[in-house]
C-alpha atoms as a PDB file:
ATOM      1  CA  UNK A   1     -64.335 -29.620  24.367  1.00  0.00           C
ATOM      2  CA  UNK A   2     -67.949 -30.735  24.823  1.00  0.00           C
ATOM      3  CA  UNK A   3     -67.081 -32.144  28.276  1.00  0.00           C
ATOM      4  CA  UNK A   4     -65.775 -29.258  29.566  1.00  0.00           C
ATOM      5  CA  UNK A   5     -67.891 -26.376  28.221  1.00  0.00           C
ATOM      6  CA  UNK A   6     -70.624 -28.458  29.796  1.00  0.00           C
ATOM      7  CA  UNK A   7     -68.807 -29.043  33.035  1.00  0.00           C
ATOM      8  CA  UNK A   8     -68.367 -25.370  32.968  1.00  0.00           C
ATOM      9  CA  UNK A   9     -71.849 -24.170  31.878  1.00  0.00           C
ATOM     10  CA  UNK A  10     -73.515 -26.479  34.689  1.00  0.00           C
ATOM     11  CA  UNK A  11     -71.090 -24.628  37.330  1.00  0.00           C
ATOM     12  CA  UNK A  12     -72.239 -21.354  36.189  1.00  0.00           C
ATOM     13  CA  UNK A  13     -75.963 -22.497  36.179  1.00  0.00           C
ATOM     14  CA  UNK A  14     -75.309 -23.325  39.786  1.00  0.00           C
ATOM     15  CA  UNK A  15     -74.294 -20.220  40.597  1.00  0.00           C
ATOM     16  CA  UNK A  16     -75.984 -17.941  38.269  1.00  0.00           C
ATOM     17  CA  UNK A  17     -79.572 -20.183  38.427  1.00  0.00           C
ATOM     18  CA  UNK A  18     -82.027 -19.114  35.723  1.00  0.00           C
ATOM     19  CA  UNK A  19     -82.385 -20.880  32.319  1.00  0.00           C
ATOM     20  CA  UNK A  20     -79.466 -20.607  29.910  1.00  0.00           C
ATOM     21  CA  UNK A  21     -79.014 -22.312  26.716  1.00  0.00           C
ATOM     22  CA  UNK A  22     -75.454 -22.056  24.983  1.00  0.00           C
ATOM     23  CA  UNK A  23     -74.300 -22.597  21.813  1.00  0.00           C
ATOM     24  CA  UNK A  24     -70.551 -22.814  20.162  1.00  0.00           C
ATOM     25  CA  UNK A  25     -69.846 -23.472  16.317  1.00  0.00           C
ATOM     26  CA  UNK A  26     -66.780 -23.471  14.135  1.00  0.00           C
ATOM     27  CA  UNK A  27     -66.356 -23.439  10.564  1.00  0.00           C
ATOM     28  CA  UNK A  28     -69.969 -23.915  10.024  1.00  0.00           C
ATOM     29  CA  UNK A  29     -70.725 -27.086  12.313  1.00  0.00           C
ATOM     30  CA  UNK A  30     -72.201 -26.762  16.093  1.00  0.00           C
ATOM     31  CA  UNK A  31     -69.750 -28.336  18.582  1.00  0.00           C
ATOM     32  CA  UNK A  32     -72.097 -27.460  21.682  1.00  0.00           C
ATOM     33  CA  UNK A  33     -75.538 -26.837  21.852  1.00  0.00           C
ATOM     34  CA  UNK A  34     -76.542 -27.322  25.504  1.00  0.00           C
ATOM     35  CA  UNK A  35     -79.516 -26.137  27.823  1.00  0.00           C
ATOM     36  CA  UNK A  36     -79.605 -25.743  31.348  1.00  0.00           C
ATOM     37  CA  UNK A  37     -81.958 -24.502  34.142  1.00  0.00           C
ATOM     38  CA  UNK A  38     -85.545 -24.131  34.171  1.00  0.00           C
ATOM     39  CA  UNK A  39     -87.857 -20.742  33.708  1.00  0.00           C
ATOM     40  CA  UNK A  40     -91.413 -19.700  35.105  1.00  0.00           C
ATOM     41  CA  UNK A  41     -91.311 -23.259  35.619  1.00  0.00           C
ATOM     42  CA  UNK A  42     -90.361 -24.625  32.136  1.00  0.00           C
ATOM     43  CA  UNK A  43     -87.038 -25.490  31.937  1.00  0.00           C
ATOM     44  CA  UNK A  44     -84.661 -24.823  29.189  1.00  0.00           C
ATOM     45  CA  UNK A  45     -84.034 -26.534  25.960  1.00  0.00           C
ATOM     46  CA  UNK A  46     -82.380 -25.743  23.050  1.00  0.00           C
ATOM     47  CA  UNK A  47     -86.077 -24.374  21.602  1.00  0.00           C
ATOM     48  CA  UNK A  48     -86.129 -21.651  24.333  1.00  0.00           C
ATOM     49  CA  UNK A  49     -86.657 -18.173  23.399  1.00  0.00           C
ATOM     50  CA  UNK A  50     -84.789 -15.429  24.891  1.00  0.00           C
ATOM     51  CA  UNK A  51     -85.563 -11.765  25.106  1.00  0.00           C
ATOM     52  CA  UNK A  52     -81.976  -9.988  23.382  1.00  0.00           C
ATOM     53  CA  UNK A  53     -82.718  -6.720  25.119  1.00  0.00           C
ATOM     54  CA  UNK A  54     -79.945  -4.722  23.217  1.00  0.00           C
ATOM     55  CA  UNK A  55     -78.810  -7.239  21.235  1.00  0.00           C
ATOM     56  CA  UNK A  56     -82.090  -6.323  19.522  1.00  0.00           C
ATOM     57  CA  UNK A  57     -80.097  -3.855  17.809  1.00  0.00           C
ATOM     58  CA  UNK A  58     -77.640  -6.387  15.779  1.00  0.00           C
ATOM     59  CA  UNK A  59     -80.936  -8.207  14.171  1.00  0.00           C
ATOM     60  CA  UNK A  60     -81.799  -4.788  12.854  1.00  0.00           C
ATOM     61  CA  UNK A  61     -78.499  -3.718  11.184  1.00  0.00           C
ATOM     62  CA  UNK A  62     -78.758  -7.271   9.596  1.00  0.00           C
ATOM     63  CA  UNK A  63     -82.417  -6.471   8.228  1.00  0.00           C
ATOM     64  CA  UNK A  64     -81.404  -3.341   6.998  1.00  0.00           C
ATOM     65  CA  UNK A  65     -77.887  -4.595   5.548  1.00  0.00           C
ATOM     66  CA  UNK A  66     -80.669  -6.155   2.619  1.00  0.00           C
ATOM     67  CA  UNK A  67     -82.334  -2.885   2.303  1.00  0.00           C
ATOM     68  CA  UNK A  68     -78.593  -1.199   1.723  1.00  0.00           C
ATOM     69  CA  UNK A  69     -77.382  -4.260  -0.680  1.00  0.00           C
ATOM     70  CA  UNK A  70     -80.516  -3.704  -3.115  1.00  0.00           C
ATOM     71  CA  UNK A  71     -80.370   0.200  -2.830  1.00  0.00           C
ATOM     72  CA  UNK A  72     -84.033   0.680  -1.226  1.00  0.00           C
ATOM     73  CA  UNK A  73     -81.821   2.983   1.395  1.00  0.00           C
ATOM     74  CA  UNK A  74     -78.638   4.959   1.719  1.00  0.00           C
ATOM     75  CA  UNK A  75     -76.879   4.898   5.001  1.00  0.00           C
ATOM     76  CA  UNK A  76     -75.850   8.629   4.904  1.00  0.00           C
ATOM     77  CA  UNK A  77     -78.967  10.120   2.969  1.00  0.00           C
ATOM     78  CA  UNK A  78     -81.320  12.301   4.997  1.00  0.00           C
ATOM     79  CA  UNK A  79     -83.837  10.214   6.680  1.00  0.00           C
ATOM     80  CA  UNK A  80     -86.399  12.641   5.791  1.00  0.00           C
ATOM     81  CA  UNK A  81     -86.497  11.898   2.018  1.00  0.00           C
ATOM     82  CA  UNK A  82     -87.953   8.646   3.082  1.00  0.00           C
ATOM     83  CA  UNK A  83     -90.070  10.276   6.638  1.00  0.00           C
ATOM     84  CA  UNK A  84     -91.106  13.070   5.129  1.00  0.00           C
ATOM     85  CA  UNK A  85     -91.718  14.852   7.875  1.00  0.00           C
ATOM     86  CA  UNK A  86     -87.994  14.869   9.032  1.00  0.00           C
ATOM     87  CA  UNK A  87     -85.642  17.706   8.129  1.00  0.00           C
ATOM     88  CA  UNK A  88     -83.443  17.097   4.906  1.00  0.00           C
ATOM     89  CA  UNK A  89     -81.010  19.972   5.643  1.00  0.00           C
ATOM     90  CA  UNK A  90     -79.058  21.497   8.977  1.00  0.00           C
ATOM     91  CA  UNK A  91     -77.927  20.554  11.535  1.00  0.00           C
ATOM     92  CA  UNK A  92     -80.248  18.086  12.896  1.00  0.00           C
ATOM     93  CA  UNK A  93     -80.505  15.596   9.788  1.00  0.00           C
ATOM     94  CA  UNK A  94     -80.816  12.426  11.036  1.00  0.00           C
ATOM     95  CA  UNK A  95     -79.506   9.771   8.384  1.00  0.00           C
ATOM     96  CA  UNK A  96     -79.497   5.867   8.919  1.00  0.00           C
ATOM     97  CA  UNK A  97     -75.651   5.462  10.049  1.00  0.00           C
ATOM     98  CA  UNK A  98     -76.619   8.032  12.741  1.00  0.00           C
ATOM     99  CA  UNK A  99     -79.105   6.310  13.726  1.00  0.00           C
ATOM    100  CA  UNK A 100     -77.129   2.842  13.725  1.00  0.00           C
ATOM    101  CA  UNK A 101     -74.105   4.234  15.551  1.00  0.00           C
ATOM    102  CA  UNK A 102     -75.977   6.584  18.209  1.00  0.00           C
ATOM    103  CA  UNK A 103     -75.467   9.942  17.239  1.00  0.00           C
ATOM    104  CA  UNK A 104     -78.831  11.922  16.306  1.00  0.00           C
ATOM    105  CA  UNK A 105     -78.702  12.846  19.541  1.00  0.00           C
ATOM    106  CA  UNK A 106     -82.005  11.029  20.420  1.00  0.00           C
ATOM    107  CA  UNK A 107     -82.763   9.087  23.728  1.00  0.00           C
ATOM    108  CA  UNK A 108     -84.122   6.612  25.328  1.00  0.00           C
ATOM    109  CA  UNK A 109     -85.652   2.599  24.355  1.00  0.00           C
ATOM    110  CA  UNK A 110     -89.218   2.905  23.839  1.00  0.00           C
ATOM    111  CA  UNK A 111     -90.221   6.151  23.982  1.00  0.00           C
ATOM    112  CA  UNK A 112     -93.478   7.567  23.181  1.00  0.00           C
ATOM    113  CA  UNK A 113     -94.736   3.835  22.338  1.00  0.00           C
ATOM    114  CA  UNK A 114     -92.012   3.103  19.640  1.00  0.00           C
ATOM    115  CA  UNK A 115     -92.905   1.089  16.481  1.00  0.00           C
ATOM    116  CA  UNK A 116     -96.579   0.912  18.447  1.00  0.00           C
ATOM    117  CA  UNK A 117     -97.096   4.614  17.293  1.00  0.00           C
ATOM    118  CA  UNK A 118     -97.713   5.101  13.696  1.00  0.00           C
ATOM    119  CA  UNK A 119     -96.538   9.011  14.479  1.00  0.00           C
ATOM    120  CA  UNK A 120     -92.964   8.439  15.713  1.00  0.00           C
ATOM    121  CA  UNK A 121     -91.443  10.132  13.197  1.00  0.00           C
ATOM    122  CA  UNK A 122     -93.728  13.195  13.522  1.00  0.00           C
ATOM    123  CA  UNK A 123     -93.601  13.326  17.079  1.00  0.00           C
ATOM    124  CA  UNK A 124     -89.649  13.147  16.535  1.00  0.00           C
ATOM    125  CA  UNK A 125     -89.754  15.819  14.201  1.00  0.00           C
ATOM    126  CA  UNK A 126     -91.528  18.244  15.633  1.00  0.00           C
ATOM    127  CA  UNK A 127     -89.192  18.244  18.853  1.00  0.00           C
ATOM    128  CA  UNK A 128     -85.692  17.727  16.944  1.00  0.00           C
ATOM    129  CA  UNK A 129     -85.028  21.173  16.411  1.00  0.00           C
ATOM    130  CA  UNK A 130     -84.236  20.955  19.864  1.00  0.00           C
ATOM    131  CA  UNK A 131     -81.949  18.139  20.385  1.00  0.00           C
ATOM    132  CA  UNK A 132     -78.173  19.007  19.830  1.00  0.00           C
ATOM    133  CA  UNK A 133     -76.731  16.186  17.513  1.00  0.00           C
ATOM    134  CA  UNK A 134     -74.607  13.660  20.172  1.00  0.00           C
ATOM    135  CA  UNK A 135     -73.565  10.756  20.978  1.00  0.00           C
ATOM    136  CA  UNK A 136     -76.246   9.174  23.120  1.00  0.00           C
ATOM    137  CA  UNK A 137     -76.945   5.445  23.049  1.00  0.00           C
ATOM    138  CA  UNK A 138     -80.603   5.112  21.792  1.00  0.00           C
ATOM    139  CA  UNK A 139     -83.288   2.546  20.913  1.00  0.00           C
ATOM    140  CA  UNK A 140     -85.719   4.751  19.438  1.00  0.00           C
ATOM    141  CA  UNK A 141     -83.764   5.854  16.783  1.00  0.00           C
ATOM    142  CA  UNK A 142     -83.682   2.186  15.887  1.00  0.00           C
ATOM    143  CA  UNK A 143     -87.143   2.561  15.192  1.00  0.00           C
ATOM    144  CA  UNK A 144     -87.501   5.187  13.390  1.00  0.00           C
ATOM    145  CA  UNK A 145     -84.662   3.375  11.061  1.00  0.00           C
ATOM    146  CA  UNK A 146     -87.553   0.713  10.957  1.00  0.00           C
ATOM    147  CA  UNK A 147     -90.319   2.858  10.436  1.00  0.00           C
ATOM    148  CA  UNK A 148     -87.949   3.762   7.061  1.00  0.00           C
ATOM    149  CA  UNK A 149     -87.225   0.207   6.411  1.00  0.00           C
ATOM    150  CA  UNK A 150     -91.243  -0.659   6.727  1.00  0.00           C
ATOM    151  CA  UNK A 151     -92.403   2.021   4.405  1.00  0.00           C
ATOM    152  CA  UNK A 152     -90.202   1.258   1.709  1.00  0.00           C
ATOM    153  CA  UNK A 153     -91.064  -2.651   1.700  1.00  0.00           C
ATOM    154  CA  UNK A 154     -94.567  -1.977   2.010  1.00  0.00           C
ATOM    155  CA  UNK A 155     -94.884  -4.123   4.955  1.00  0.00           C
ATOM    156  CA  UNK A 156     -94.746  -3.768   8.776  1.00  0.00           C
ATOM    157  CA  UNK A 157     -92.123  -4.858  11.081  1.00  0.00           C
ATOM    158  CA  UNK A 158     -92.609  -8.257  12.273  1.00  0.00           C
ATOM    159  CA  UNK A 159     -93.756  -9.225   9.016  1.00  0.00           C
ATOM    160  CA  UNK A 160     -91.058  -7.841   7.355  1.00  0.00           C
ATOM    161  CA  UNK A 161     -88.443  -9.733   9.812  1.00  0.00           C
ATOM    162  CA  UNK A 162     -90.623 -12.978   9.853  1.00  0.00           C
ATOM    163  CA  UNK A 163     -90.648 -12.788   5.912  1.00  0.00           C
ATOM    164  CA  UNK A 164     -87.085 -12.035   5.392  1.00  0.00           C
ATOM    165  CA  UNK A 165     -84.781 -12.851   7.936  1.00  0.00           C
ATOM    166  CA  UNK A 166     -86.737 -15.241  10.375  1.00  0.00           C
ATOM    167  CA  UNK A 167     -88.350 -17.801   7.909  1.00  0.00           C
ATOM    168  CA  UNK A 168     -85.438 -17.996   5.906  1.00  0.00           C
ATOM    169  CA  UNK A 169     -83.092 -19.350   8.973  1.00  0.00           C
ATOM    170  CA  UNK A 170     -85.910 -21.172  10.198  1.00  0.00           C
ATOM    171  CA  UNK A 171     -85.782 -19.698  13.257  1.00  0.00           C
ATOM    172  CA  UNK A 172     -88.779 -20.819  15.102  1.00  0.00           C
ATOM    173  CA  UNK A 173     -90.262 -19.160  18.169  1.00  0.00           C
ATOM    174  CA  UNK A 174     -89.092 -16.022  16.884  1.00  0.00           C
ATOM    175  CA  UNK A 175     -90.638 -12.672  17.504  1.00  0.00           C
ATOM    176  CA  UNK A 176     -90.006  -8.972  17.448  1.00  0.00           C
ATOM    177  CA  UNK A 177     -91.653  -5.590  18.581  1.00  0.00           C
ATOM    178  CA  UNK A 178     -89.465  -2.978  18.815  1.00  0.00           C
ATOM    179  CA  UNK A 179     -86.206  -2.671  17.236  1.00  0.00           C
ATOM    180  CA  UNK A 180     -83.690  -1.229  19.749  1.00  0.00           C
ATOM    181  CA  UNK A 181     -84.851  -3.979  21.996  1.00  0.00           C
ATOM    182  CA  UNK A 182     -87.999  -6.163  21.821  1.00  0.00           C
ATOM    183  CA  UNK A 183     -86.773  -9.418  19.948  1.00  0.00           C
ATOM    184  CA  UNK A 184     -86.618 -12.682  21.313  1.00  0.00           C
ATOM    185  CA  UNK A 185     -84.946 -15.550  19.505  1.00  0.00           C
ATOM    186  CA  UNK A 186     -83.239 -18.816  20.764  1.00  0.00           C
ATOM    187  CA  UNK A 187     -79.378 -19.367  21.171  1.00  0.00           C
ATOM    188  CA  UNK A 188     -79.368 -21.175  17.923  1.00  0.00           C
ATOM    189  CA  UNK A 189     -80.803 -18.347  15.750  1.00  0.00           C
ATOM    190  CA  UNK A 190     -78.379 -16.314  17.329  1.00  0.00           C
ATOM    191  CA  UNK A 191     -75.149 -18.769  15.782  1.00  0.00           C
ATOM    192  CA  UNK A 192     -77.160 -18.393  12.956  1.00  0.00           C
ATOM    193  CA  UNK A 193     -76.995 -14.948  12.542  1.00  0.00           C
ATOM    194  CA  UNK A 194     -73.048 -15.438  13.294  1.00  0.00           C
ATOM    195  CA  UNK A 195     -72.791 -18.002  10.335  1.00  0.00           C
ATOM    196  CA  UNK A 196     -74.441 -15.023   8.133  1.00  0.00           C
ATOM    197  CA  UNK A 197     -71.495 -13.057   9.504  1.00  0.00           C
ATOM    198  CA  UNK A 198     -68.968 -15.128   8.566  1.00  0.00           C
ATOM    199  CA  UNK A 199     -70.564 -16.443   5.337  1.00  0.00           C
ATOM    200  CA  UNK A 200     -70.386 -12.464   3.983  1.00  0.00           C
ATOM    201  CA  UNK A 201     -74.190 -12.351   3.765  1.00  0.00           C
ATOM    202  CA  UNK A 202     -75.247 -15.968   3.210  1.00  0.00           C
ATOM    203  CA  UNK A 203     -76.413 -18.809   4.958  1.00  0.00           C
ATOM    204  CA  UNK A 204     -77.554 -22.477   2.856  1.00  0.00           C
ATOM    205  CA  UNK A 205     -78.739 -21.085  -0.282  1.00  0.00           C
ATOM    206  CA  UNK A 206     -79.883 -18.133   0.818  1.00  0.00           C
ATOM    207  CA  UNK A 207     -77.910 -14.664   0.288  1.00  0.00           C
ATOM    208  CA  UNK A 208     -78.993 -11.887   2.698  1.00  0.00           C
ATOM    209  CA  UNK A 209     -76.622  -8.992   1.520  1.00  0.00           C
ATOM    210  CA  UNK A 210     -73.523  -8.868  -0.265  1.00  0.00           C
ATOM    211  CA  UNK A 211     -69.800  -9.335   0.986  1.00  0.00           C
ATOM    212  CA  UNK A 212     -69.276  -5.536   0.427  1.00  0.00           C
ATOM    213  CA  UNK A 213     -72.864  -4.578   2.373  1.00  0.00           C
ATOM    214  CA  UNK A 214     -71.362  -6.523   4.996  1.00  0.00           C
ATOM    215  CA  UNK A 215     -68.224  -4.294   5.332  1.00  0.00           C
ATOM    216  CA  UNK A 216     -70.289  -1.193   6.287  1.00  0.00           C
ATOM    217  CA  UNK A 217     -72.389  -3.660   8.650  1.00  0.00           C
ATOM    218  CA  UNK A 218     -69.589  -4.109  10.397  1.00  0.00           C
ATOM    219  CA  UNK A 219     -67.789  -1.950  13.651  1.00  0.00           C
ATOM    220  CA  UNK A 220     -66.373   1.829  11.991  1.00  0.00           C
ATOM    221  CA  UNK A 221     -63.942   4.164  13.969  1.00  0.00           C
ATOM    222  CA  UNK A 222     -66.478   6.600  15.280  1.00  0.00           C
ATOM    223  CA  UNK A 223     -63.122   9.006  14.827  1.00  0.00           C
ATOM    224  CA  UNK A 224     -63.148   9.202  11.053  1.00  0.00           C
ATOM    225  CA  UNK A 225     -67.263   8.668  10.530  1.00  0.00           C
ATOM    226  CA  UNK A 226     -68.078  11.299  13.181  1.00  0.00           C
ATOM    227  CA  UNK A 227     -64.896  13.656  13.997  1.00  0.00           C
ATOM    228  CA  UNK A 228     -65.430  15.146  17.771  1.00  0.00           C
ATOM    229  CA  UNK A 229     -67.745  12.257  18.710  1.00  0.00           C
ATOM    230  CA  UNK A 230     -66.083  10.743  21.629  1.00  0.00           C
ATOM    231  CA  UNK A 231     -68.275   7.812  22.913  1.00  0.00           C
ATOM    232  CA  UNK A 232     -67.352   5.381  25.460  1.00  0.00           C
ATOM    233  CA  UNK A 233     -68.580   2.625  23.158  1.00  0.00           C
ATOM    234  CA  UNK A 234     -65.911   1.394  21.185  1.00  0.00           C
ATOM    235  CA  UNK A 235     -65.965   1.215  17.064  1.00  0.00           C
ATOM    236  CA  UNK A 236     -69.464   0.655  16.423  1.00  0.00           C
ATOM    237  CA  UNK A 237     -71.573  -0.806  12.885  1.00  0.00           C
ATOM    238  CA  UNK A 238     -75.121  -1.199  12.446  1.00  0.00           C
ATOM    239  CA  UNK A 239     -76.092  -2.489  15.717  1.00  0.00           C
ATOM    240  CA  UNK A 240     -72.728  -4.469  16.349  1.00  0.00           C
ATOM    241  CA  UNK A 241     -69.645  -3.307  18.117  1.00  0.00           C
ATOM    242  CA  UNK A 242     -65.316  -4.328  18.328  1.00  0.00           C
ATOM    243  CA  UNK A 243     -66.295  -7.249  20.972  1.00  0.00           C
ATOM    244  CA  UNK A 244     -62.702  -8.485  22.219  1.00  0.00           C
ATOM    245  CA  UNK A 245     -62.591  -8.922  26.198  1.00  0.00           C
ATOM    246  CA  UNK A 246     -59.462  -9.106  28.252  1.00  0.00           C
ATOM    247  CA  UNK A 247     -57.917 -12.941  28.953  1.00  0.00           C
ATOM    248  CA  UNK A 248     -59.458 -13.705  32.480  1.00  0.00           C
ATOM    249  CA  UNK A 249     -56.066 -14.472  33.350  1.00  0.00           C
ATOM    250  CA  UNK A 250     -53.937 -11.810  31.430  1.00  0.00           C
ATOM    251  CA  UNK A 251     -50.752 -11.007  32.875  1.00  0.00           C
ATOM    252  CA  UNK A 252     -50.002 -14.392  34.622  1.00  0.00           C
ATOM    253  CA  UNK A 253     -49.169 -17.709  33.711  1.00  0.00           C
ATOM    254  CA  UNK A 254     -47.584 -16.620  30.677  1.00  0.00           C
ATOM    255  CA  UNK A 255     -49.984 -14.590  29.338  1.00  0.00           C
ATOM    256  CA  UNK A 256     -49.813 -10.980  28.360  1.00  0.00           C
ATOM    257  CA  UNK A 257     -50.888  -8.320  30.102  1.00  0.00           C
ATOM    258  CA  UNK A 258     -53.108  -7.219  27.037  1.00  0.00           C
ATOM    259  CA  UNK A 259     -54.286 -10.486  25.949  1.00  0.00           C
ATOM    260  CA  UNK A 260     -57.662 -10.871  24.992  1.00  0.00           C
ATOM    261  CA  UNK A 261     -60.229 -13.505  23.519  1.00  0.00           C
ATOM    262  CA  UNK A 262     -61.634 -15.079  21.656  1.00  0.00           C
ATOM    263  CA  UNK A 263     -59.422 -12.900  18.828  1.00  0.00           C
ATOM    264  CA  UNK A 264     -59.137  -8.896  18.236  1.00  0.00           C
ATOM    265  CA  UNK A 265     -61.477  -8.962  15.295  1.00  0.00           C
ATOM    266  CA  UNK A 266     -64.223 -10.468  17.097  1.00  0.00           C
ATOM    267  CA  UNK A 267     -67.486  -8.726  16.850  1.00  0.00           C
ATOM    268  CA  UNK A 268     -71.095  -8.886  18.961  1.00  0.00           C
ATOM    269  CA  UNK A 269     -73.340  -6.841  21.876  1.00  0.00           C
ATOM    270  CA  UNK A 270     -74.473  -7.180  25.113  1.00  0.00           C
ATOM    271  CA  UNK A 271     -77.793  -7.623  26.437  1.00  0.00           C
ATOM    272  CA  UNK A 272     -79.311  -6.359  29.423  1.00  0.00           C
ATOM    273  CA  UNK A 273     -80.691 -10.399  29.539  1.00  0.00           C
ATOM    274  CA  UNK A 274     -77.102 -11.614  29.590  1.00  0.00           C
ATOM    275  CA  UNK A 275     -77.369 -13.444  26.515  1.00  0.00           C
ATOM    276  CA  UNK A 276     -74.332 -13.649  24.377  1.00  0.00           C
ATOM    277  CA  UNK A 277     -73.348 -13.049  20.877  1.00  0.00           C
ATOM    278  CA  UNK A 278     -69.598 -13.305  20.086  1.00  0.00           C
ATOM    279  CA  UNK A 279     -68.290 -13.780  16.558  1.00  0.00           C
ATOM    280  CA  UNK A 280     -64.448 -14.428  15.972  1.00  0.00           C
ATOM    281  CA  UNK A 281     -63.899 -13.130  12.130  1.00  0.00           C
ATOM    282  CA  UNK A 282     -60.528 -14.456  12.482  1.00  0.00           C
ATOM    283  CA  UNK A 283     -61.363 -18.119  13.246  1.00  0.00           C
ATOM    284  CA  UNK A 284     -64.738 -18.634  12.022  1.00  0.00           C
ATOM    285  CA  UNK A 285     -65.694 -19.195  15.635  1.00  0.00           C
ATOM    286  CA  UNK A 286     -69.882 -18.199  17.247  1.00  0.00           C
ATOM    287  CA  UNK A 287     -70.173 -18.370  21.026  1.00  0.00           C
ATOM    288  CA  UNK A 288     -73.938 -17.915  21.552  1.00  0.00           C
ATOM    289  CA  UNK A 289     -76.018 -18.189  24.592  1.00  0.00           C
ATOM    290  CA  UNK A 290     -79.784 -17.419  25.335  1.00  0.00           C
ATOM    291  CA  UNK A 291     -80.438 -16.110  29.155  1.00  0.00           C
ATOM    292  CA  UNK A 292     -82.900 -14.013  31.086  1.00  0.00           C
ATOM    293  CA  UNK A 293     -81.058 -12.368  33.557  1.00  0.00           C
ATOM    294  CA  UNK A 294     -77.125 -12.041  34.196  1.00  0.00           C
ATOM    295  CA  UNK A 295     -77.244 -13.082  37.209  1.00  0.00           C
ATOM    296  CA  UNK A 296     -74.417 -13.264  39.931  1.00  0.00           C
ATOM    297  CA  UNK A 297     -70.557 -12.452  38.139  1.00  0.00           C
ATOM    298  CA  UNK A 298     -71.651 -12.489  34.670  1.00  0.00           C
ATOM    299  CA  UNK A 299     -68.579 -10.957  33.257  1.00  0.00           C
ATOM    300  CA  UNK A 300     -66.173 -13.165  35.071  1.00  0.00           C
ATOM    301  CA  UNK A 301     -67.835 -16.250  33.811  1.00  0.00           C
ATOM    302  CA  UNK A 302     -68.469 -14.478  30.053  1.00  0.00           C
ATOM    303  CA  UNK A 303     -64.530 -13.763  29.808  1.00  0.00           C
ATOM    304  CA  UNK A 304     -63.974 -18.029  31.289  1.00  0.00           C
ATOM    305  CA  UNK A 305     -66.854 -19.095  28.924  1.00  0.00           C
ATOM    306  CA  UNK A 306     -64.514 -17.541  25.820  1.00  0.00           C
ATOM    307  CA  UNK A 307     -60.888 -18.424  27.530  1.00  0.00           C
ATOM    308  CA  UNK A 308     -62.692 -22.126  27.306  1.00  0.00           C
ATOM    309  CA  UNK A 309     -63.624 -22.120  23.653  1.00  0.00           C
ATOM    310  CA  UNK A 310     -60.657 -20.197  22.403  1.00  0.00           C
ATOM    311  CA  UNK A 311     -58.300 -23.024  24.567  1.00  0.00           C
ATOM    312  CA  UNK A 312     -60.585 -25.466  22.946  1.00  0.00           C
ATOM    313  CA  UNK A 313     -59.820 -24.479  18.876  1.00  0.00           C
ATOM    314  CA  UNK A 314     -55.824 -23.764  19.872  1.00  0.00           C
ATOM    315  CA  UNK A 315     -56.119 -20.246  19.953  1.00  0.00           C
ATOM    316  CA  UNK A 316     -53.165 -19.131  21.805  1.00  0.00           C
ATOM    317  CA  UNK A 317     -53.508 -16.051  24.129  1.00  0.00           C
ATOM    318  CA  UNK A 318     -53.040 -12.608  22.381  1.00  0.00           C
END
């Protein structure tokens, strides 16, 4: 496999350009961890840092999977007993899952400074009497989930990340500043956070979050959480979505119409960046990949890159 993910990966480089740097495990062990392409004159290696964009928002349901396994916060609890200046009754109560799965109603990645204004969650408050509860894909409800998460440990954001998640993976170079988008991290702290995935919290002999935590991580049916709510996403978790793409060549050769891979329970986001997070629950397999722009036919290579590994661990076509 080696040989022809990188015969593969050094065709898309030539027609993507950029700096990429990909990464496929299985069962625990790396079986590719290539770079490729140069940036602001650097080129890649496999110590590059890449900006996640909105894959921003699957480090943060990870962080605050440890706040739900010791009991510092309850997914479905009015935000407000935490914020205090958030309502804790009606109809605009915002609570952690709706702020996870994108339906307070709330807009927008950034706004009025983010996790840079110490008054978020009073500026938020004293306009949400005003927004009709929704589903509307939204960053800044990420950080009000870390304002919560901060305030609780006593500790601000980055720290808390760098102390808890970041050192503990050794993941060097990493960084974060806001928490629907604003972390960068290389394509190897990205398996990483796969291997945490599959390992039902744990990684070496550290445990994150419990086996059960990780279940309500994981994608929901929008259907039964939030009856009425009919978002174009598909089932969503805490900052992770149902991740299966269509077989690049579905419906010929032999292959169903509706196949897809890597497998139907694999899990991950996008990123505005391109960069890739794909985890396979089925097969224990993590097809990772740091990038800072798409560039040209990103989805057609994306759905080759995962026809390639699936091929490459005998997955047939579903």
């Amino acid at each position: 496999m080696p040989q022809r993910l990188q015969a593969f990966c050094e065709a898309w480089h030539r027609e993507a350009g950029g700096a990429c740097t990909v990464v496929v495990a299985r069962n625990g062990i790396v079986v590719f961890h290539a770079a490729f392409g140069d940036h602001a004159g650097q080129p890649a290696t496999h110590d590059t840092a890449y900006p996640l964009f909105s894959l921003t928002k699957t480090v943060t349901g990870l962080m605050l999977s440890q706040f739900l396994d010791q009991g510092l916060l309850e997914l479905d609890a009015p935000l407000g007993r935490v914020l205090p200046d958030l309502p804790v009754e009606g109809s605009n109560v915002i609570t952690l899952r709706k702020c996870m799965m994108h339906v307070t109603g709330l807009t927008g990645h950034g706004n009025w400074k983010g996790l840079d204004n110490p008054w978020l969650d009073n500026v938020i408050a004293n306009g949400i009497a005003t927004v009709r509860p929704a589903y509307r894909y939204s960053g800044v409800a990420y950080d009000l989930a870390g304002m919560a998460m901060a305030l609780v440990a006593g500790k601000s954001v980055p720290r808390l990340f760098d102390e808890h998640l970041f050192e503990p993976l050794e993941m060097r170079n990493a960084s974060i500043t806001g928490l629907g988008t604003g972390a960068d991290l290389r394509a190897v702290d990205l398996a990483r956070l796969g291997q945490v995935i599959l390992n039902g919290g744990a990684y070496g002999n550290h445990t994150f979050f419990s086996p059960q935590t990780l279940e309500q991580f994981l994608p929901q049916p929008y259907e039964v959480l939030f009856p009425g709510f009919a978002p174009k996403e598909r089932d969503y978790g805490l900052g992770i979505r149902a991740a299966s793409e269509p077989h690049p060549r579905a419906g010929t050769d032999g292959i169903a119409p509706d196949a897809v891979v890597l497998g139907p329970r694999t899990v991950g986001h996008g990123a505005f960046s391109g960069s890739i997070f794909r985890v396979d629950l089925d097969t224990n397999t993590i097809v990772a990949a740091g990038r800072f722009s798409s560039g040209e036919n990103h989805g057609r290579y994306l759905r080759e890159l995962l026809a390639l590994v699936a091929d490459a661990v005998l997955l047939p076509p579903r």
